[in-house]
N, C-alpha and C. Protein backbone atom coordinates (compact mmCIF):
# COMPACT_ATOMS: atom_id res chain seq x y z
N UNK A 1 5.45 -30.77 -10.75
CA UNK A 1 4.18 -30.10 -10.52
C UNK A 1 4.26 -29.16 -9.30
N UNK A 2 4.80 -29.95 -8.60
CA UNK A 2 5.22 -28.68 -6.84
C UNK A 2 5.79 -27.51 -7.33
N UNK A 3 6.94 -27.59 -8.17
CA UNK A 3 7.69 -26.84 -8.40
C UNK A 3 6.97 -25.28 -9.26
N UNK A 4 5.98 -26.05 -10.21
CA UNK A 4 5.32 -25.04 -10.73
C UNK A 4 4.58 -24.03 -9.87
N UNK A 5 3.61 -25.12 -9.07
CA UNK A 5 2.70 -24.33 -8.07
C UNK A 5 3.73 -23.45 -7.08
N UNK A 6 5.04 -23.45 -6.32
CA UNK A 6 5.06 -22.53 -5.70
C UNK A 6 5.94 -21.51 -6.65
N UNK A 7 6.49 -22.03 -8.00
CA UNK A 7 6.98 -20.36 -8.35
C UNK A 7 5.18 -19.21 -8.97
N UNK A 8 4.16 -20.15 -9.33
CA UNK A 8 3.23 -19.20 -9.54
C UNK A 8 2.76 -18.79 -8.08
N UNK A 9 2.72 -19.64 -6.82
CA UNK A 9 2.57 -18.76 -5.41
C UNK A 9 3.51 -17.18 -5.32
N UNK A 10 4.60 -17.59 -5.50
CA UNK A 10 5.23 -16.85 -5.13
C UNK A 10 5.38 -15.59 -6.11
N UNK A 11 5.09 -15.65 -7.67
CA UNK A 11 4.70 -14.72 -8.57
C UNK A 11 3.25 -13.98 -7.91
N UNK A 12 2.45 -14.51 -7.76
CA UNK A 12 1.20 -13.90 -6.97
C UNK A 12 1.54 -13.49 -5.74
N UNK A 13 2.33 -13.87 -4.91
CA UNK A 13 2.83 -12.68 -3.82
C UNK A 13 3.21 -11.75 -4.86
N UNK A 14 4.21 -11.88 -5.24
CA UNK A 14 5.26 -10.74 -5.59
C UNK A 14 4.30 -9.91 -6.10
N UNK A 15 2.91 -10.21 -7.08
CA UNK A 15 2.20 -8.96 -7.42
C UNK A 15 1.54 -8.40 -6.28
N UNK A 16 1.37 -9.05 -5.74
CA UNK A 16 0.18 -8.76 -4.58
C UNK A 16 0.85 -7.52 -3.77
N UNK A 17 2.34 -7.70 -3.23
CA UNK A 17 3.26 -6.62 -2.62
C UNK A 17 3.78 -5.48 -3.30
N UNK A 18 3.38 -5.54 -4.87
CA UNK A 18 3.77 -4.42 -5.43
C UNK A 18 3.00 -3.13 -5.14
N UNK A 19 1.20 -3.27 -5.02
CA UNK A 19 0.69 -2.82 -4.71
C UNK A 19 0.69 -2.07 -3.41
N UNK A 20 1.42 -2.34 -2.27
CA UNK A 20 1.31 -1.85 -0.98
C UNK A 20 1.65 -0.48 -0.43
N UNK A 21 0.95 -0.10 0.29
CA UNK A 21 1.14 1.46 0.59
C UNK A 21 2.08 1.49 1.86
N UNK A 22 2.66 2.57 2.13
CA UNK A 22 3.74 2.71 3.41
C UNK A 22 3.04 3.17 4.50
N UNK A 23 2.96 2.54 5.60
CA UNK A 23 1.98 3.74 6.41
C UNK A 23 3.30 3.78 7.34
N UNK A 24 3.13 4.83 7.50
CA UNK A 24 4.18 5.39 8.69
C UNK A 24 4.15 4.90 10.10
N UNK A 25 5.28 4.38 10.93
CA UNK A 25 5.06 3.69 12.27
C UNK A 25 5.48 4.59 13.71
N UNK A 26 5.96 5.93 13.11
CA UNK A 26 6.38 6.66 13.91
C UNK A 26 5.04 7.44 14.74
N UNK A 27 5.01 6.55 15.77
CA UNK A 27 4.15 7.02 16.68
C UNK A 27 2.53 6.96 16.20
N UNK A 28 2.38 6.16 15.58
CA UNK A 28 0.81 5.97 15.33
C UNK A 28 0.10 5.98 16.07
N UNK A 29 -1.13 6.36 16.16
CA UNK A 29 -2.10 6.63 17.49
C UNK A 29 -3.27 6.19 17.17
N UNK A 30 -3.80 6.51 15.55
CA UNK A 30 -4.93 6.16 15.78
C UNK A 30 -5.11 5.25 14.32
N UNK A 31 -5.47 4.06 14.34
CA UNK A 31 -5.45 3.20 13.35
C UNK A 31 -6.99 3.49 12.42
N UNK A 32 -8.02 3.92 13.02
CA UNK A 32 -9.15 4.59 12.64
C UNK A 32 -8.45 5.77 11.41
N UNK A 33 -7.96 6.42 12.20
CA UNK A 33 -7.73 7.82 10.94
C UNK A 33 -6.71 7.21 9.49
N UNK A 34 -5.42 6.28 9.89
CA UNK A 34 -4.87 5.82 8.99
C UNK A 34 -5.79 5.14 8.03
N UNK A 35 -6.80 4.61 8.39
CA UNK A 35 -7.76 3.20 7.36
C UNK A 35 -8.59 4.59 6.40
N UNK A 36 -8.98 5.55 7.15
CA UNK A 36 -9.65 6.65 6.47
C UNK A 36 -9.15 7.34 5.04
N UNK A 37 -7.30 7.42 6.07
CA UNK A 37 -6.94 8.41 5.01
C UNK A 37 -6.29 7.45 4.22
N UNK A 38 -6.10 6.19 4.01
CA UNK A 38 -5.57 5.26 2.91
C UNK A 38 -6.77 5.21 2.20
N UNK A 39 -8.11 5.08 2.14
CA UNK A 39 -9.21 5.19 1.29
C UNK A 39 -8.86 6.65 0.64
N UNK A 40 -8.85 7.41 1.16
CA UNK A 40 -8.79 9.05 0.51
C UNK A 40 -7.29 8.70 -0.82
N UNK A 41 -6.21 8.38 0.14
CA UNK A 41 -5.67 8.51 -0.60
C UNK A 41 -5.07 7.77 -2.20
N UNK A 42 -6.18 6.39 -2.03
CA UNK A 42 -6.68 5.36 -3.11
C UNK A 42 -6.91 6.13 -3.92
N UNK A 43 -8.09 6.48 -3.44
CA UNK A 43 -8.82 7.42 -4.48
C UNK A 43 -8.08 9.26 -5.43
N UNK A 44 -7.84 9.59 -4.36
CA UNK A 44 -7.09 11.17 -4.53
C UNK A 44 -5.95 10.36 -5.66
N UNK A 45 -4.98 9.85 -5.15
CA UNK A 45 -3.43 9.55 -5.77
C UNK A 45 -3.80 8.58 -7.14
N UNK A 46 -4.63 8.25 -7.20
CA UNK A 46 -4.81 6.97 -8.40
C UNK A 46 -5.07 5.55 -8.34
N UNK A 47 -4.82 5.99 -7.13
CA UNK A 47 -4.99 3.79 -7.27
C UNK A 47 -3.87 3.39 -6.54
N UNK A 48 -3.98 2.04 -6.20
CA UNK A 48 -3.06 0.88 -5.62
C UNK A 48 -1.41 1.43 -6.28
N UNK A 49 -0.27 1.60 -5.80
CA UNK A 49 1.08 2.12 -6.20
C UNK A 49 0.90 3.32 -6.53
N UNK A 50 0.80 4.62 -6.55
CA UNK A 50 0.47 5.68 -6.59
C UNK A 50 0.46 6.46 -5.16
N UNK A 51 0.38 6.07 -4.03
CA UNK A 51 0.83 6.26 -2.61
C UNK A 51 2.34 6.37 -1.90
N UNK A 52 2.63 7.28 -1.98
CA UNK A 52 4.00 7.09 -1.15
C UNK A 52 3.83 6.81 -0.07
N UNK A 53 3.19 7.70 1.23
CA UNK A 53 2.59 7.01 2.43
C UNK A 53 1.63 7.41 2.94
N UNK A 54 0.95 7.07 4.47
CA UNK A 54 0.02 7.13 4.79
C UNK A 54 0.15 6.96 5.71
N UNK A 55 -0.37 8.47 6.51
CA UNK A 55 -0.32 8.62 8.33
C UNK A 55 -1.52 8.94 9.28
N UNK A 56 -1.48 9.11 9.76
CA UNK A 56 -2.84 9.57 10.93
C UNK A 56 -3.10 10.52 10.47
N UNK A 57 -2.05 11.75 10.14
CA UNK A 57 -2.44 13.10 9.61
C UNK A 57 -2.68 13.57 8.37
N UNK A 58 -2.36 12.45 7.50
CA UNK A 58 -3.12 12.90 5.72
C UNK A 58 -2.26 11.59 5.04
N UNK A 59 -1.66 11.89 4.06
CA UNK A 59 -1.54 10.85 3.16
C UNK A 59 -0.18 11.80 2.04
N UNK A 60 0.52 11.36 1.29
CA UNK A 60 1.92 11.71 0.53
C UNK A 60 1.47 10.86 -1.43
N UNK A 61 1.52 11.00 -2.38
CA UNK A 61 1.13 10.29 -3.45
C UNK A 61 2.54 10.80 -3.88
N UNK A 62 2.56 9.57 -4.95
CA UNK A 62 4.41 9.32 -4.85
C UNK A 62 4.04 10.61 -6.33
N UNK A 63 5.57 10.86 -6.71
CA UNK A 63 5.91 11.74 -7.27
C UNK A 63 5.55 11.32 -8.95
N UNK A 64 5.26 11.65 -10.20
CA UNK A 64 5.17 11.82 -11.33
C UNK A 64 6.36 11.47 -12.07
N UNK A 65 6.54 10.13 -12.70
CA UNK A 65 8.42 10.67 -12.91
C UNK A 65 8.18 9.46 -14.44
């Protein structure tokens, strides 16, 4: 029974991290503008995986492929 419960834990991480956006760490300044432009770029790029990254100064949506 243990055994079950942590491979479905760990299946529910693994989806949970597929979703995640990159925010850039090079010199971040303002954590206000990043939270802004990850909403923008939710929305703009498509949704959750559809983000390449996300900085203080705008946002990147991954490529079409």
């Amino acid at each position: 029974m243990k055994t079950k419960l942590a491979i479905a834990a760990a299946a529910l991480s693994l989806t949970t991290l597929a979703g995640c956006i990159h925010v850039s760490d090079d010199g971040v300044s303002n954590l206000d503008e990043i939270a802004i432009n990850t909403e923008t770029a939710l929305r703009v790029c498509g949704g959750e995986g559809t983000v390449a990254e996300v900085t203080d100064d705008g946002f990147e949506c991954k490529d079409d492929e």
